[in-house]
Structures are given as structure tokens and as C-alpha cells.
C-alpha atoms as a PDB file:
ATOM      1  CA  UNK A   1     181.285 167.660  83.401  1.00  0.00           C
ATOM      2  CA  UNK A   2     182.725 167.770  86.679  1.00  0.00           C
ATOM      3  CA  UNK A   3     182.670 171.715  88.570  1.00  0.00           C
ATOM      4  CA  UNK A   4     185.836 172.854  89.501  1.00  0.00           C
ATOM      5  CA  UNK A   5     185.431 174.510  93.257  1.00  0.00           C
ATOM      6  CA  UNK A   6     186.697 177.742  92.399  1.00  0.00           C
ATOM      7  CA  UNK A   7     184.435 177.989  89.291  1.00  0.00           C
ATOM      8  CA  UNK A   8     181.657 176.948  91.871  1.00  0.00           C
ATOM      9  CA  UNK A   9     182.743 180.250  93.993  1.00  0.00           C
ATOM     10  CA  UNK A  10     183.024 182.755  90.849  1.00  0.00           C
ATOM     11  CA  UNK A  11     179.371 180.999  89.735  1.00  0.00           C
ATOM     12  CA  UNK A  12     178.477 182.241  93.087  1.00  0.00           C
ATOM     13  CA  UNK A  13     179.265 185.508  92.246  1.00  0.00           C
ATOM     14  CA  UNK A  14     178.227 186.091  89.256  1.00  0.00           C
ATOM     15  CA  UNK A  15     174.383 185.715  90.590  1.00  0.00           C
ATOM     16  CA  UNK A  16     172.509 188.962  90.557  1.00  0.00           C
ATOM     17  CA  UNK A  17     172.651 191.064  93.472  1.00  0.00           C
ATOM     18  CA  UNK A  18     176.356 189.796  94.179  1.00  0.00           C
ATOM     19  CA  UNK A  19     179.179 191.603  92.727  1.00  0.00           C
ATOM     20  CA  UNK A  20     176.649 193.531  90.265  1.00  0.00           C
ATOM     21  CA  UNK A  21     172.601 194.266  90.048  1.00  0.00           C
ATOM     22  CA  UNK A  22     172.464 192.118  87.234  1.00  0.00           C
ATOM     23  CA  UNK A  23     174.750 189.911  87.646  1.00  0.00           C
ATOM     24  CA  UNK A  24     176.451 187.824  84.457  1.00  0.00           C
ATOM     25  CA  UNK A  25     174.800 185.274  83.932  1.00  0.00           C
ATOM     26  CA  UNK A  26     171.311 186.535  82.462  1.00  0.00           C
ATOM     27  CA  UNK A  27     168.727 184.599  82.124  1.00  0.00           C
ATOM     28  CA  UNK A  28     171.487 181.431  81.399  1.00  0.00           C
ATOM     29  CA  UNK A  29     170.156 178.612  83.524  1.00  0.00           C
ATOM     30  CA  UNK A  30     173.362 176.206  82.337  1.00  0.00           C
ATOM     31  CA  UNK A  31     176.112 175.652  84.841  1.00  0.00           C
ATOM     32  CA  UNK A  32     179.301 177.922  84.159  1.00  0.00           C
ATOM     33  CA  UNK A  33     181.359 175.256  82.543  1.00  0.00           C
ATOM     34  CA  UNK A  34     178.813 174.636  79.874  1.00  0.00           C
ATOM     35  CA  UNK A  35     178.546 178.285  79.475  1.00  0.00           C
ATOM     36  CA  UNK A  36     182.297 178.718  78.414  1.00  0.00           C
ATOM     37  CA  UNK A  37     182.630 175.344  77.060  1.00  0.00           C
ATOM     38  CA  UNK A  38     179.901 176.062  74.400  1.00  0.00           C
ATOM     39  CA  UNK A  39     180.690 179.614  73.545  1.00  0.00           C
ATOM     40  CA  UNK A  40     184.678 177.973  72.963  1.00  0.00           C
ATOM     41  CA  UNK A  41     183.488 175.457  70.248  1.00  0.00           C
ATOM     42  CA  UNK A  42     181.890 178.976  68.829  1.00  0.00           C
ATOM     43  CA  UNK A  43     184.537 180.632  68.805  1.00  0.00           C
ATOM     44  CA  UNK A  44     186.541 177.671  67.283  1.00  0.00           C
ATOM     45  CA  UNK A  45     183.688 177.414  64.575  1.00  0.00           C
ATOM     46  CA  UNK A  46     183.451 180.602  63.609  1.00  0.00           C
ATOM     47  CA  UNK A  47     187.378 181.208  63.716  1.00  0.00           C
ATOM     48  CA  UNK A  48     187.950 183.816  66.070  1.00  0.00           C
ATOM     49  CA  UNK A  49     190.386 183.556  68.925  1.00  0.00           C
ATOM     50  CA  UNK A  50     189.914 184.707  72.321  1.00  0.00           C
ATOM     51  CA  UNK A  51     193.198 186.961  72.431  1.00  0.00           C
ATOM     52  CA  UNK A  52     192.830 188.650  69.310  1.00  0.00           C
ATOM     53  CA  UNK A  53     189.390 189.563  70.287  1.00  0.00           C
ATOM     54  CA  UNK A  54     189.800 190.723  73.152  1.00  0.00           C
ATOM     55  CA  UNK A  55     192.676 192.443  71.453  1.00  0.00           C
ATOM     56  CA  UNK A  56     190.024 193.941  69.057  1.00  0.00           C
ATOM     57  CA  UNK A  57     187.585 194.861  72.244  1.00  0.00           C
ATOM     58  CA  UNK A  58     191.013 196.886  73.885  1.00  0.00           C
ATOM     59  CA  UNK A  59     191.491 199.116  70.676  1.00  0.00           C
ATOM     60  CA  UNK A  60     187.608 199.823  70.368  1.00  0.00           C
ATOM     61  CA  UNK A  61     187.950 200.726  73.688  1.00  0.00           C
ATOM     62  CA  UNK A  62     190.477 203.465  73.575  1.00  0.00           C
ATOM     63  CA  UNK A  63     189.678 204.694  70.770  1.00  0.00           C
ATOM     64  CA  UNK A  64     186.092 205.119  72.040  1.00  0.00           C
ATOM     65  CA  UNK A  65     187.651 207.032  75.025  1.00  0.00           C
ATOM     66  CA  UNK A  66     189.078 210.203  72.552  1.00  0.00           C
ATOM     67  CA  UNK A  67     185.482 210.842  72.161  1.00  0.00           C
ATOM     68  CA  UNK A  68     185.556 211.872  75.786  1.00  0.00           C
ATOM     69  CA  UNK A  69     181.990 210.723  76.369  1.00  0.00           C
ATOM     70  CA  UNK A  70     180.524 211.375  73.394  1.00  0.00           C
ATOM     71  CA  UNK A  71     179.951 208.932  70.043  1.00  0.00           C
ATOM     72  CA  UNK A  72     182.824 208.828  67.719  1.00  0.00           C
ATOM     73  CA  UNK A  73     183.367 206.587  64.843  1.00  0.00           C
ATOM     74  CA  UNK A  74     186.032 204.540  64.269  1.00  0.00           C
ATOM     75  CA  UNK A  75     186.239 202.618  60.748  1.00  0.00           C
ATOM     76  CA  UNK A  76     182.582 201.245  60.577  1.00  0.00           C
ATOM     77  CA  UNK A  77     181.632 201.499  63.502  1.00  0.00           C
ATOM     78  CA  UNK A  78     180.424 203.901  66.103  1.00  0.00           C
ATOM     79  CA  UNK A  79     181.524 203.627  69.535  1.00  0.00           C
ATOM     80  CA  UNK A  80     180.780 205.617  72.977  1.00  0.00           C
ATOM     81  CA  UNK A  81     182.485 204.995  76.371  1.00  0.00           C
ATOM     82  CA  UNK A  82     181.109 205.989  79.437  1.00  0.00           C
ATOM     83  CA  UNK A  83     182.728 205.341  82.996  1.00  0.00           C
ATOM     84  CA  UNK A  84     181.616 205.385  86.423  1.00  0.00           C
ATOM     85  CA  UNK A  85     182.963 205.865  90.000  1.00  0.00           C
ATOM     86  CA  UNK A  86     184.294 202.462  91.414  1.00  0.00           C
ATOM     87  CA  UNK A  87     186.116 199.120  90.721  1.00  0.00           C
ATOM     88  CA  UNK A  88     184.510 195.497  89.898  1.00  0.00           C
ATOM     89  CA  UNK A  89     186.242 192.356  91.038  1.00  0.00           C
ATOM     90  CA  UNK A  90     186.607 189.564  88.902  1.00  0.00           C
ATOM     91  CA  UNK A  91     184.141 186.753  90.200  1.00  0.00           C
ATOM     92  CA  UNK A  92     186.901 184.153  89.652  1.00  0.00           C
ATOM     93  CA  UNK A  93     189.229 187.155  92.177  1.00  0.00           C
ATOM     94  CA  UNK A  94     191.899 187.750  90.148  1.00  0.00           C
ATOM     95  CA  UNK A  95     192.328 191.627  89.488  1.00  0.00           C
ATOM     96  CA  UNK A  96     189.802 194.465  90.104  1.00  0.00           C
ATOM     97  CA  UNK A  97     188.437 196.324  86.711  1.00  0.00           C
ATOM     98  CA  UNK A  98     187.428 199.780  86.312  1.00  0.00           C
ATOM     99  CA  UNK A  99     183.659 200.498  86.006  1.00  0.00           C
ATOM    100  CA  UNK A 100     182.839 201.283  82.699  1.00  0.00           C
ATOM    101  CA  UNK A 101     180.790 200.584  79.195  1.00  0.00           C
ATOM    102  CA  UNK A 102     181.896 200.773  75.875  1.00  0.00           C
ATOM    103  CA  UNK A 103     179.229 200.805  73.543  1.00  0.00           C
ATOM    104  CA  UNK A 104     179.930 199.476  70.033  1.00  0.00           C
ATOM    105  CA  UNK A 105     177.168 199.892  67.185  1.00  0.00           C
ATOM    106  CA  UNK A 106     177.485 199.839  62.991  1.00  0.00           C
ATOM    107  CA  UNK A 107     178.129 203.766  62.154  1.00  0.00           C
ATOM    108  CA  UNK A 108     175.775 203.529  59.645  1.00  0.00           C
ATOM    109  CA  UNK A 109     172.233 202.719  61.713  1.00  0.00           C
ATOM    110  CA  UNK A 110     170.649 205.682  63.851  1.00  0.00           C
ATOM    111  CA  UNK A 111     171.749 205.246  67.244  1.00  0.00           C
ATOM    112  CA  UNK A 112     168.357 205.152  68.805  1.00  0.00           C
ATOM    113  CA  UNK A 113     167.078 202.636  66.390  1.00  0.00           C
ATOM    114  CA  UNK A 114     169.660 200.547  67.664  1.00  0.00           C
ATOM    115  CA  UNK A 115     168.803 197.629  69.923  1.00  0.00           C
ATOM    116  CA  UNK A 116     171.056 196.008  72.536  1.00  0.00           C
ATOM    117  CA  UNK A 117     172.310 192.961  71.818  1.00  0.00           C
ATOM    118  CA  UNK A 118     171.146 192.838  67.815  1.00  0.00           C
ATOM    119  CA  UNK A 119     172.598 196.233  66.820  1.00  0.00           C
ATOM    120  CA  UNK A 120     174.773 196.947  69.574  1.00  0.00           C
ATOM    121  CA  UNK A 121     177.710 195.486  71.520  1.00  0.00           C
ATOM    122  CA  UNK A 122     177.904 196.742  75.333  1.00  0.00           C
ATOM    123  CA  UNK A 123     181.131 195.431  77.596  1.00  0.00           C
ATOM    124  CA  UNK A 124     183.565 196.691  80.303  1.00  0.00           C
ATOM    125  CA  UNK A 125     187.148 196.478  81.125  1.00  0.00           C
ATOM    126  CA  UNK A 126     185.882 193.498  83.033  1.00  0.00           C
ATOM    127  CA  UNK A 127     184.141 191.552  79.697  1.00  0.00           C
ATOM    128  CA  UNK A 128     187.890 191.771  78.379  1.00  0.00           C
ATOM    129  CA  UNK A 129     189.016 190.118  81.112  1.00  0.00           C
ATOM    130  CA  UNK A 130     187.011 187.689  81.466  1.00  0.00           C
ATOM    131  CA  UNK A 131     186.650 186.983  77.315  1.00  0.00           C
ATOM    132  CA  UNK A 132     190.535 186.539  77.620  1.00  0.00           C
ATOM    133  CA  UNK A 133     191.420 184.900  80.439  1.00  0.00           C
ATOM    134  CA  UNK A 134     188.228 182.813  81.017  1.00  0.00           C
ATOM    135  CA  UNK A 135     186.657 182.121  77.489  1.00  0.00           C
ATOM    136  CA  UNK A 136     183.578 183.505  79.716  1.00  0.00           C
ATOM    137  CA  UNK A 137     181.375 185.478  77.140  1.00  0.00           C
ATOM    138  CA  UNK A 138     178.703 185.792  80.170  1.00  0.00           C
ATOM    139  CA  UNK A 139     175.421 183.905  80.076  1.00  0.00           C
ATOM    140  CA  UNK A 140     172.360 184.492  77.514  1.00  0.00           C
ATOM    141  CA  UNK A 141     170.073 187.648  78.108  1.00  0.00           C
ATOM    142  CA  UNK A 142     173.477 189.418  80.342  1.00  0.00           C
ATOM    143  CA  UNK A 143     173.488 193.045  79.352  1.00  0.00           C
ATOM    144  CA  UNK A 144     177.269 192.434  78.727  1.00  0.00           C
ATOM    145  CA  UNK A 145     177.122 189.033  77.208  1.00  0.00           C
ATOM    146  CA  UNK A 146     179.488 189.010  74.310  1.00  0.00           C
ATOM    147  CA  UNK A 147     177.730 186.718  71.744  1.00  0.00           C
ATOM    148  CA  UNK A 148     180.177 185.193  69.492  1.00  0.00           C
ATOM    149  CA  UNK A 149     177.937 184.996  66.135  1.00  0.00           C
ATOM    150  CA  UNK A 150     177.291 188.752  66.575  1.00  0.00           C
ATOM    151  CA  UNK A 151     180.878 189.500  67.833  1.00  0.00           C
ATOM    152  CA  UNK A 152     182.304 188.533  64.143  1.00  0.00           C
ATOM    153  CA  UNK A 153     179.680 190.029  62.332  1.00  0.00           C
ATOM    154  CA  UNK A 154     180.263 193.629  64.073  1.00  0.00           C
ATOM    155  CA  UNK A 155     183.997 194.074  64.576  1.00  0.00           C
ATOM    156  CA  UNK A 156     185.508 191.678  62.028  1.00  0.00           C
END
């Protein structure tokens, strides 16, 4: 699987420290193009698509954002948005994204017993870019990865 220069560069950037503290890629050791490649045959296996998700990610989002802050629910689910001061570029450079995070949890389960990642969905303006124009989910362990297998089972 031959690296395409400019996913070399994003790669680059997505490396803690870089564009964020974290970074996106977790504690993912595989090169970028296996990253998307296998979370795309997950997505094809599970039968979601990458638009409607994203789709899915952009209503959750604003209607998280009527909540002003503050935990509303919205069908089964409960979600939160909280913004900060700033911009993120996309590693890959095309567009800048507001800095925020949308949490997304079942309605039904007590928010603090909730745990990140098996309870509860966390993204940005950015993860929606980059599920829909990149297939990039971000790499296993990232704080915003968005895990197929647990994306269908929470908003579908």
C-alpha cells in the first residue's frame, strides 16, 4: 500500500503535539492508509455510509447546541456541546473547523457512569469533516476516534 505524499504530510500532523495535544491518531501505530482503509470495509460491513453519517453527526450537533451548554436529549439520546475559543486546521489543509465537542451518550445511563468511548461518543466540527471527506475515523485510543461498531449501535 503505497503512501500518497500529501497523506504523508496530514500523517505528519496528526502526531501529538502538532495541530492538537493529543493528536488523532491515539495510540494507532498503523500507517494512515490502513487506518481509513480498514475502518471503510467497516463501514461497508456494517452498512453505514460515510455521508449519511456524518449527516447524522451534523443534526446531533445542532440540536445539541439549543441546549446552550447544557445536556439535552434528543430521541434516545443525550447530547451536550461545548465550544472553545479558536479554529483547527484540517491535517490534510483543506478548511479550518471551529473548536468544539459534542458529546453524544444513550439518555437512559447516568451521565457520570458513562465512559468515553463505550458509553459515549465525543467529536468536533473537525471529526465531520474528516469522517466525510476522508473516511478518517481517527486512530484507536483518539479521544475523538469515531469507532464504527459503536457508531451504529448509538445513533442508528
Amino acid at each position: 500500500m503505497k503512501t500518497k505524499p500529501e497523506d504523508r504530510m496530514a500523517y505528519e500532523k496528526m502526531l501529538p503535539g502538532v495541530l492538537t495535544a493529543q493528536g488523532f491518531l491515539g495510540n494507532d501505530i498503523r500507517p494512515l492508509a490502513e487506518i481509513i482503509m480498514e475502518d471503510e470495509q467497516e463501514f461497508i460491513r456494517l452498512g453505514l455510509d460515510f455521508e449519511d453519517v456524518a449527516n447524522r453527526l451534523e443534526v446531533l450537533k445542532q440540536a445539541g447546541e439549543k441546549g446552550l451548554g447544557e445536556p439535552i436529549t434528543v430521541g434516545k439520546l443525550l447530547v451536550q456541546t461545548g465550544d472553545a475559543r479558536g479554529m483547527l486546521p484540517c491535517p490534510w489543509g483543506d478548511g479550518l473547523y471551529h473548536k468544539n465537542a459534542i458529546s453524544v451518550q444513550p439518555a437512559d445511563k447516568p451521565q457520570e457512569a458513562c465512559v468515553e468511548g463505550e458509553d459515549m461518543l465525543i467529536f468536533s466540527d473537525l471529526s465531520i469533516h474528516l469522517l466525510r471527506v476522508h473516511h478518517f475515523c481517527q486512530g484507536l485510543g483518539s479521544p475523538f476516534r469515531l469507532d464504527p461498531v459503536f457508531l451504529k449501535q448509538l445513533i442508528y
